[in-house]
Protein backbone atom coordinates (compact mmCIF):
# COMPACT_ATOMS: atom_id res chain seq x y z
CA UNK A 1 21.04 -2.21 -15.13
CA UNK A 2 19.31 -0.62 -17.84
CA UNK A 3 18.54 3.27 -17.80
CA UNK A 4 16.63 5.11 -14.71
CA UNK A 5 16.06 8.43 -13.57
CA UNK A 6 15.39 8.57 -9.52
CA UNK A 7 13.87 11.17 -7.73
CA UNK A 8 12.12 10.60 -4.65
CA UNK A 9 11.70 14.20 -2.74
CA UNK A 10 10.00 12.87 0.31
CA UNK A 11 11.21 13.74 3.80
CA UNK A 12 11.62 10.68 6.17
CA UNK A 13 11.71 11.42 9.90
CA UNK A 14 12.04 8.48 11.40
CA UNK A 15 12.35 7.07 15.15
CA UNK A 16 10.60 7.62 18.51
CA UNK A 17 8.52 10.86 19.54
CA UNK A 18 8.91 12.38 16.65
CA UNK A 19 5.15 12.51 15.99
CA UNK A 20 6.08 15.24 18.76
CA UNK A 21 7.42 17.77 16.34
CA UNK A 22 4.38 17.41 13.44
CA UNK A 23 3.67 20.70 13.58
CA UNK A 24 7.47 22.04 13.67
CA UNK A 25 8.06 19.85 10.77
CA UNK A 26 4.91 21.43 8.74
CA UNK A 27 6.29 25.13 9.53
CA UNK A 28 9.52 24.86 8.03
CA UNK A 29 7.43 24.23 4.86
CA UNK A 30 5.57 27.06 5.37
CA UNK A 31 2.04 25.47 6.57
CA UNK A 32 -0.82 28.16 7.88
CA UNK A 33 -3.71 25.75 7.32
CA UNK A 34 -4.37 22.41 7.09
CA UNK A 35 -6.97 19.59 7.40
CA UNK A 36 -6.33 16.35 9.16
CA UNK A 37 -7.27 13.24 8.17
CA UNK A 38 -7.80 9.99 10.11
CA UNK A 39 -9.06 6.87 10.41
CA UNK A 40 -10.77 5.25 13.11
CA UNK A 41 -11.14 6.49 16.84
CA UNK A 42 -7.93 4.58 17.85
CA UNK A 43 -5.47 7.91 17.61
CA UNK A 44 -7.84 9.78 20.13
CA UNK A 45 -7.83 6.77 22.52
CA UNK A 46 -4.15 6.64 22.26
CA UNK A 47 -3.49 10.25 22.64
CA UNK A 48 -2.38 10.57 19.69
CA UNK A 49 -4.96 13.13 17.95
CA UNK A 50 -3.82 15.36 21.28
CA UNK A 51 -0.19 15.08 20.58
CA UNK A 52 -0.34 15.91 16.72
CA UNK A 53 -3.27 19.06 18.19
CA UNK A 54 -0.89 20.34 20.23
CA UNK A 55 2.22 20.40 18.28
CA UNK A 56 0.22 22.11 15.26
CA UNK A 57 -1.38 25.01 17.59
CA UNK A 58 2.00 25.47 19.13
CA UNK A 59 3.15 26.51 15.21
CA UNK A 60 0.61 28.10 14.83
CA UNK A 61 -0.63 26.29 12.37
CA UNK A 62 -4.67 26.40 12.23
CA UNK A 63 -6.40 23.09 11.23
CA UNK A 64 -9.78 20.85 10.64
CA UNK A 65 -10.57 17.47 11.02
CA UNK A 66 -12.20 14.64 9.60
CA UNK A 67 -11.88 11.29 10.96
CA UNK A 68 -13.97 8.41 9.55
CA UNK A 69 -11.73 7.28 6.68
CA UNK A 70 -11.64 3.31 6.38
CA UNK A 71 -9.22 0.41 5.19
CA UNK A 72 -9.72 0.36 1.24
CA UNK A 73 -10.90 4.13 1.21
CA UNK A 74 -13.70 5.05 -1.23
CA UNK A 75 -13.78 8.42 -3.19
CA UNK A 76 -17.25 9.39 -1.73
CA UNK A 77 -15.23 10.70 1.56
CA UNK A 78 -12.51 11.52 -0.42
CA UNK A 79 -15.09 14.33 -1.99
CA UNK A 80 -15.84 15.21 1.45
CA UNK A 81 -12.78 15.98 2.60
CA UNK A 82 -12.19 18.24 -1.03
CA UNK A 83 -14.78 19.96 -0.48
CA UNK A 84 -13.92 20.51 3.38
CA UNK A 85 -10.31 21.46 2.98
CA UNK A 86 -11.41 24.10 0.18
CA UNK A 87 -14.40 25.92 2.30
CA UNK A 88 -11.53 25.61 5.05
CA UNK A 89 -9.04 27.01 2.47
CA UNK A 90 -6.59 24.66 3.75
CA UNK A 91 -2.49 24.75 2.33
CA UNK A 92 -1.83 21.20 2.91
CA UNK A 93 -3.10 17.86 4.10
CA UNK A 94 -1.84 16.30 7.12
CA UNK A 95 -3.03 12.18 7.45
CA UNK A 96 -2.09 10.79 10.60
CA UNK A 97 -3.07 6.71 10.18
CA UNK A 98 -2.52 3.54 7.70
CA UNK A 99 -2.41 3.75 4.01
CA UNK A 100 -5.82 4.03 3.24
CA UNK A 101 -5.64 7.58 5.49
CA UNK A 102 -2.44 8.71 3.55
CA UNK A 103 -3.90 7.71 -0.12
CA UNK A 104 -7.00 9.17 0.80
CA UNK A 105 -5.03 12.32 1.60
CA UNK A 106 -2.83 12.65 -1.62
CA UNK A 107 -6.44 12.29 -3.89
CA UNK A 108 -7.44 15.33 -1.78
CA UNK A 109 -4.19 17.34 -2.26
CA UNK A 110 -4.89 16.59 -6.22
CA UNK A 111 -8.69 17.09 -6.02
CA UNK A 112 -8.73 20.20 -4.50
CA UNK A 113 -6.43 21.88 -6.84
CA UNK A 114 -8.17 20.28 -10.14
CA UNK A 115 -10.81 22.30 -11.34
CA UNK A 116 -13.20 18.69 -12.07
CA UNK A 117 -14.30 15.91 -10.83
CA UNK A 118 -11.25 14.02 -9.00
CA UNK A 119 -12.15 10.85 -10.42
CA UNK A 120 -10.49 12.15 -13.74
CA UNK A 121 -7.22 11.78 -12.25
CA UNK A 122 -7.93 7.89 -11.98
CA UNK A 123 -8.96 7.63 -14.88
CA UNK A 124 -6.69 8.93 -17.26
CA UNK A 125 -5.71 12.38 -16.71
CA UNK A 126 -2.43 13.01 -14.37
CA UNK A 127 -2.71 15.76 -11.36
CA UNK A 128 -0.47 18.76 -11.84
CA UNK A 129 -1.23 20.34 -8.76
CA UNK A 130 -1.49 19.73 -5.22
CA UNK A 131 -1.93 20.47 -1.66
CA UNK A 132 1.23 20.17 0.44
CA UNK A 133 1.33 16.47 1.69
CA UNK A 134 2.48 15.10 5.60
CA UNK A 135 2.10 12.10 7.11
CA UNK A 136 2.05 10.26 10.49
CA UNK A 137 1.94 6.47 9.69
CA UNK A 138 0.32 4.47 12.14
CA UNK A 139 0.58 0.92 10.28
CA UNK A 140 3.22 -0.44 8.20
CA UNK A 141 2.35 -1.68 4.23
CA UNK A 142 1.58 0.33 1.68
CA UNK A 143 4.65 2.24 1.63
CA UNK A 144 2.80 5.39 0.28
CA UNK A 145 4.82 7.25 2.94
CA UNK A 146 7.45 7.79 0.24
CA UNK A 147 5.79 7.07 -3.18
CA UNK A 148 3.63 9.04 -5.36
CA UNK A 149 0.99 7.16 -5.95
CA UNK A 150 -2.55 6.02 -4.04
CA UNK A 151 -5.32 3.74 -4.55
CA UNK A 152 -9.34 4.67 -4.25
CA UNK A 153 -12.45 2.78 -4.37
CA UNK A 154 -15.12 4.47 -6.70
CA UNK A 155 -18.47 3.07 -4.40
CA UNK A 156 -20.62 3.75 -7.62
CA UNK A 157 -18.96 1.83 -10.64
CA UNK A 158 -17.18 -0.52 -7.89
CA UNK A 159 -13.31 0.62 -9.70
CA UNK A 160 -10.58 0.56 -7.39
CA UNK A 161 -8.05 2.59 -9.27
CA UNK A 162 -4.75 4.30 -8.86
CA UNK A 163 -3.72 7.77 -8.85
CA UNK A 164 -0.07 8.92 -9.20
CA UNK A 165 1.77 11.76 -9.91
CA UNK A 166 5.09 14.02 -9.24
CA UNK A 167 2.87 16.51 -6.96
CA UNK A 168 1.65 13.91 -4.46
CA UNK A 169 5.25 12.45 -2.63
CA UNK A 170 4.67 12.99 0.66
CA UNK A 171 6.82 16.15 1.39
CA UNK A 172 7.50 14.59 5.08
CA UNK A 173 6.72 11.31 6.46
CA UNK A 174 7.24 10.28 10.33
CA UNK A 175 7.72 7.10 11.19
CA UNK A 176 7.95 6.65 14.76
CA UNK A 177 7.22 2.43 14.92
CA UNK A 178 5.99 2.71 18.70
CA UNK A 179 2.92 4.48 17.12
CA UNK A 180 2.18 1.02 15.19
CA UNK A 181 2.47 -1.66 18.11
CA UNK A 182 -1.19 -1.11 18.57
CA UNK A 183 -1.78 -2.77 15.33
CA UNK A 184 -3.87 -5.93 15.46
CA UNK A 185 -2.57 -9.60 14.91
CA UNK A 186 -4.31 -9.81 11.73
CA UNK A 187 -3.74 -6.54 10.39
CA UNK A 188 0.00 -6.93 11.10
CA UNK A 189 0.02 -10.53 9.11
CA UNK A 190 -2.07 -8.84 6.41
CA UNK A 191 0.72 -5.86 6.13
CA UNK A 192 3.39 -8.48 5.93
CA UNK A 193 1.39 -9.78 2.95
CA UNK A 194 1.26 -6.88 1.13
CA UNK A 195 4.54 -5.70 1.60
CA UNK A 196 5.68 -9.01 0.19
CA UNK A 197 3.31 -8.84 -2.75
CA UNK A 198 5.07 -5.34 -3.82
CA UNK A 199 8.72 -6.79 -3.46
CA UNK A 200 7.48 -9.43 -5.57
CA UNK A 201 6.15 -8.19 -8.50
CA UNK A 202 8.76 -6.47 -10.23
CA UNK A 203 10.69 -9.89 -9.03
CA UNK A 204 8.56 -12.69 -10.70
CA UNK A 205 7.38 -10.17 -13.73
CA UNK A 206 9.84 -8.39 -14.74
CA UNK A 207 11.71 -9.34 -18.39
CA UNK A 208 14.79 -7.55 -17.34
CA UNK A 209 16.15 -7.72 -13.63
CA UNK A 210 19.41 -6.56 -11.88
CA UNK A 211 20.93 -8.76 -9.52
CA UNK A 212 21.45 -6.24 -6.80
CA UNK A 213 18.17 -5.55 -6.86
CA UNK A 214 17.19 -8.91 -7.06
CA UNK A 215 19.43 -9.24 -3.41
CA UNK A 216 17.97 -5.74 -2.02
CA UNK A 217 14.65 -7.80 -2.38
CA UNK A 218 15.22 -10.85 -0.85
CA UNK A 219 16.97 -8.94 2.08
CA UNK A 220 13.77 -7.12 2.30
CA UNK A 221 11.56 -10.65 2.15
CA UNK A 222 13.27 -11.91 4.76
CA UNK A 223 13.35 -9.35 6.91
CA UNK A 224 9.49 -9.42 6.71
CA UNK A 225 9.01 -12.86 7.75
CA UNK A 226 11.56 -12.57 10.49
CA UNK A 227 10.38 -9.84 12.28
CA UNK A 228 6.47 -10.91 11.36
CA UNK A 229 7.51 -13.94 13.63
CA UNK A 230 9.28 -11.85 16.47
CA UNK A 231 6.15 -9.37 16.26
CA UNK A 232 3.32 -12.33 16.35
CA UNK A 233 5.34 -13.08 19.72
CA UNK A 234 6.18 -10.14 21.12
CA UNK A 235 4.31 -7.13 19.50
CA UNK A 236 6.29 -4.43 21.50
CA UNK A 237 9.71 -5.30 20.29
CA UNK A 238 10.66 -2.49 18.69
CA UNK A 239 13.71 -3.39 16.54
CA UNK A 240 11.58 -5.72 15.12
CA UNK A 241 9.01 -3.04 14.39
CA UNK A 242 10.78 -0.45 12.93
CA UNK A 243 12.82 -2.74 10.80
CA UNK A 244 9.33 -3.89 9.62
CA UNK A 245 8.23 -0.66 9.10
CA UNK A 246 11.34 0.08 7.35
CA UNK A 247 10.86 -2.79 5.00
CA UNK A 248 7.31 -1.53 4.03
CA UNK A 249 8.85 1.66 3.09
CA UNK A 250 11.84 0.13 1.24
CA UNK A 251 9.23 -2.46 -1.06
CA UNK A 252 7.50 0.49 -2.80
CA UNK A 253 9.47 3.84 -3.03
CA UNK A 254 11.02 2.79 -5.71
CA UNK A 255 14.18 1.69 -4.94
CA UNK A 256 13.46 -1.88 -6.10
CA UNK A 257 12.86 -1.33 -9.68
CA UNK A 258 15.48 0.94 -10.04
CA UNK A 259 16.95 -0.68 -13.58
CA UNK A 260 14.05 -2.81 -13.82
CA UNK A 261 12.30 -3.24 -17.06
CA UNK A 262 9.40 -4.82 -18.37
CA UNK A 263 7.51 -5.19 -14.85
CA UNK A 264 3.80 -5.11 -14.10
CA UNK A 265 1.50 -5.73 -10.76
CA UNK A 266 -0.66 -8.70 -11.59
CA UNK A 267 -1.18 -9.74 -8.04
CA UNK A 268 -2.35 -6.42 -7.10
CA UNK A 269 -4.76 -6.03 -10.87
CA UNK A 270 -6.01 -9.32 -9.52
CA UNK A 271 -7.14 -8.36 -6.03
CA UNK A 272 -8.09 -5.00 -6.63
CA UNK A 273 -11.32 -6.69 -8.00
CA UNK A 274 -11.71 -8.85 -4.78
CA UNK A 275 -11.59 -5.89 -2.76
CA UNK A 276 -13.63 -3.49 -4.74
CA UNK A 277 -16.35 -7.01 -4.57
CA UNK A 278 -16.07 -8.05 -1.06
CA UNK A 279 -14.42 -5.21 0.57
CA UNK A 280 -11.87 -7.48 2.39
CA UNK A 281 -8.70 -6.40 3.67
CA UNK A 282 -6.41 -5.76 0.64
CA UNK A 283 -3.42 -7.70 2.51
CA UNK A 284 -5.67 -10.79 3.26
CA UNK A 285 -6.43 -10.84 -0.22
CA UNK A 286 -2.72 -10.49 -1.85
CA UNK A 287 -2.20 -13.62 0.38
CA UNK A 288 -5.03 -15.76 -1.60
CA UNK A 289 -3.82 -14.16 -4.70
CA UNK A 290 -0.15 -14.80 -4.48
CA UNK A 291 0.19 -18.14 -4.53
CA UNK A 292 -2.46 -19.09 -7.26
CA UNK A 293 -1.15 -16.75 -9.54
CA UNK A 294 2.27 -17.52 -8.33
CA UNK A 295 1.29 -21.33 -9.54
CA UNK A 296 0.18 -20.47 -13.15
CA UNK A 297 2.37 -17.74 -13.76
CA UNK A 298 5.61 -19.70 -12.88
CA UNK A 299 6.71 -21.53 -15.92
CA UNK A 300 6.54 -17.85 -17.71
CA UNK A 301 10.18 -16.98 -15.66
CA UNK A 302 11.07 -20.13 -13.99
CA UNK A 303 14.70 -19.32 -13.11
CA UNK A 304 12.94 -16.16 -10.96
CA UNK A 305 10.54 -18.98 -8.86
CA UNK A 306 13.58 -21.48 -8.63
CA UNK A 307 15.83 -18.52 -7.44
CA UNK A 308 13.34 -17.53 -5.11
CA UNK A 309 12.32 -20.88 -3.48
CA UNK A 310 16.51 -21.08 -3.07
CA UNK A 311 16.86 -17.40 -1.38
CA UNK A 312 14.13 -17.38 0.71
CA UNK A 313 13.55 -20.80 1.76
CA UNK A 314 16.42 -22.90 1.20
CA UNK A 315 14.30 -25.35 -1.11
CA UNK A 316 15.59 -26.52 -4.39
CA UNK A 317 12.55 -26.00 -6.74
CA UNK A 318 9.98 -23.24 -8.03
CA UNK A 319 7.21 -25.06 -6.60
CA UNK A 320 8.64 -25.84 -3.79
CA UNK A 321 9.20 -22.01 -3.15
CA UNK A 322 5.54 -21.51 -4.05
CA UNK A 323 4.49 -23.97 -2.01
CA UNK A 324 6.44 -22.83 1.39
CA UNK A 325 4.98 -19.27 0.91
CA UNK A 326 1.94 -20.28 0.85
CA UNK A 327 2.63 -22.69 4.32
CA UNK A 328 4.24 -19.15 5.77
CA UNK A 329 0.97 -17.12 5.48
CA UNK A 330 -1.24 -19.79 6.43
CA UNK A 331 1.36 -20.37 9.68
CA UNK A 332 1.39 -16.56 10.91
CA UNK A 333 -2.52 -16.24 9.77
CA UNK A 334 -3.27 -14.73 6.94
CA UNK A 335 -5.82 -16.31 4.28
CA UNK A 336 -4.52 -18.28 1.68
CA UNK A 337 -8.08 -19.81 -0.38
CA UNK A 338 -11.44 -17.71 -1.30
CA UNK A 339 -13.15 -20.09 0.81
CA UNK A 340 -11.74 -18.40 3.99
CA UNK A 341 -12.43 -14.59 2.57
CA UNK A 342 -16.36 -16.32 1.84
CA UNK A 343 -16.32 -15.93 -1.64
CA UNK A 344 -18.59 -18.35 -3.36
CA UNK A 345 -19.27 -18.88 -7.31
CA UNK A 346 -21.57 -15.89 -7.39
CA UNK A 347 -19.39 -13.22 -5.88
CA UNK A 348 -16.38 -14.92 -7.56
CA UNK A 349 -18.12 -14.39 -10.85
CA UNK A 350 -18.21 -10.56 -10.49
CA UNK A 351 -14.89 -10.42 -9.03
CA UNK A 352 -14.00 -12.34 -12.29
CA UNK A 353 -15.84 -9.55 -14.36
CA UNK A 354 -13.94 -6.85 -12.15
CA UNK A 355 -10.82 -8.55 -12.32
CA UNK A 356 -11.18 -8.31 -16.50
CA UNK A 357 -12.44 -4.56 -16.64
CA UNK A 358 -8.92 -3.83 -14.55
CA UNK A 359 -7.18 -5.62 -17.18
CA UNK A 360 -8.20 -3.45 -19.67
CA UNK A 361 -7.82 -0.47 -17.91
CA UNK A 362 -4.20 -1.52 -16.81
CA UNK A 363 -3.64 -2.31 -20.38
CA UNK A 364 -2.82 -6.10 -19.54
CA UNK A 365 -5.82 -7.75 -21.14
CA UNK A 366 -3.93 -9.58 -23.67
CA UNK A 367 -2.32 -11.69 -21.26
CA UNK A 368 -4.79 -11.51 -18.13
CA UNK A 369 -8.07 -12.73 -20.08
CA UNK A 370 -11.26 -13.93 -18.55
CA UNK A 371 -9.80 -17.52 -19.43
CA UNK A 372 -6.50 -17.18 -17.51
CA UNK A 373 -8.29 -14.98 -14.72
CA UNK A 374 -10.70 -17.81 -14.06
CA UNK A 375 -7.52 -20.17 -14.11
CA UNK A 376 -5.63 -18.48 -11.52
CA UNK A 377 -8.62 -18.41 -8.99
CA UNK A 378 -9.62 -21.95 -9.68
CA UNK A 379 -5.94 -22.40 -8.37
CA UNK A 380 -7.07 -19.99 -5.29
CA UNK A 381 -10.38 -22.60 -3.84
């Protein structure tokens, strides 16, 4: 393995009802105020919103809400919610949904303690400061219950960019999986998608990779498909569930590129343009992504496809792996061409443009060119 330091501060609390002690949780950290963040109407119709209330006026632990935030969040309600926690005076930011709830949270803990415009700390300057950070997640896949990093959508320059930063781990994270049975069939395949799109980039790009993180991995692949299946079936099983929700966590906390070297996210610089175009679900378009650039990329670290198709699968061959990946998402649901996200030649073009403007701001524009772009998506029709 080559040389790593590993820190990862966060707080898991994981298991059933413990969405039940919230506010307990935020008191031994010293919380007076905070504002709440959500997503769509679904945690008042579940109770939900009433359970987290409760617990946080039992602590006495004053708070505001904003609901509203949706799936690929976009910095103009980030700015709302700055400027609501600061007239509010709030300590600490409690989201209580998906990713998009929880990134859209940690770019308010940073925004409200930088004295600028927020979208500086996408865009090249690093957040020293923040609010105190808590989560409730509601849906399995980004894993930004225990990393440090989000993603936002800029509406205005269409740049869906990445913050990250020491200050924004979650200092506590519940995960109680009951709380994400509710989760539709497609958003559940599209979660599986993207949790298996971070396990495999450090995986197929990486110039330097440890084998027992190379097995952590694959344990952590298959343990996505399996329970996927189970879940499809059956989606109050909840050993299935939480080891799901367990595997979303475990894909991008960083325990899989502990020792890793010479990684990068192309699958993830690649849709980040679709999504910031078309607005579709970011899991539904890893699973286009994946396998076209899985297709070009391949004969760049062949032993990694062959191993893969071999681990996974059973199947002899790097195409072979590519190809059964591909026959997995389109057999639980999930897209697989641009033809089924209804991207035509003229939104592909500026998804194209997108995809290139990433590149260079990722610093990966020597390999990822408008040429080879263009190649990988031709692969994706």
């Amino acid at each position: 393995m080559r040389n790593f330091s590993f820190v990862n501060p966060t707080r898991i609390e994981f298991g059933k009802g413990k969405e039940q002690k919230i506010g307990d949780f935020m008191s031994e950290f010293g919380v007076k105020r905070a504002i709440l963040l959500y997503g769509s109407e679904r945690i008042k119709n579940s109770g939900l919103y009433d359970i987290v209330a409760s617990s946080l006026k039992q602590n006495g632990i004053e708070f505001i809400a904003l609901g509203g935030i949706k799936s690929n969040p976009v910095l103009s309600k980030v700015n709302e919610a700055i400027n609501l926690a600061r007239e509010f005076k709030a300590d600490s930011v409690l989201a209580v949904g998906g990713g998009s709830v929880l990134d859209s949270a940690k770019a308010v803990a940073a925004g409200v303690c930088y004295d600028g415009d927020v979208w500086d700390l996408f865009t090249g300057k690093k957040p020293k400061a923040a609010l105190k950070i808590f989560d409730i997640i509601t849906l399995a896949a980004t894993g930004s219950e225990m990393n440090n990093g989000a993603v936002v959508t800029n509406e205005n320059t269409a740049q869906k960019y990445a913050i990250s930063g020491e200050c924004l781990y979650p200092a506590l994270s519940v995960i109680n999986p009951e709380l994400q049975a509710s989760v539709s069939r497609d958003y559940l395949v599209y979660s599986a998608a993207d949790i298996i799109a971070h396990s495999i980039e450090g995986y197929f790009s990486a110039t330097y990779h440890p084998e027992l993180v190379r097995m952590q991995i694959e344990a952590n692949i298959k343990a996505v498909i399996k329970t996927t299946e189970i879940l499809l079936e059956n989606p109050n099983d909840y050993d299935a569930r939480a080891e799901f929700a367990w595997a979303a966590t475990l894909a991008l906390n960083g325990y899989t590129y502990l020792g890793v070297e010479g990684f990068s996210y192309p699958n993830h610089l690649i849709e980040h343009a679709m999504s910031a175009i078309t607005d579709c679900a970011h899991g539904a378009g890893l699973s286009v992504v994946i396998p076209a650039w899985s297709k070009w990329y391949k004969d760049k670290n062949p032993d990694a496809f062959k191993r893969f198709g071999r681990e996974i699968f059973g199947l002899n061959s790097a195409d072979d792996g590519i190809n059964a990946l591909k026959a997995w998402f389109d057999k639980v649901g999930t897209p697989t061409s641009l033809k089924q996200l209804n991207i035509d030649d003229e939104i592909l073009a500026k998804i194209i443009d997108n995809a290139v403007m990433n590149a260079k701001a990722w610093r990966m524009d020597k390999l990822y060119t408008k040429e080879n772009i263009t190649e990988i998506f031709a692969l994706a029709k």
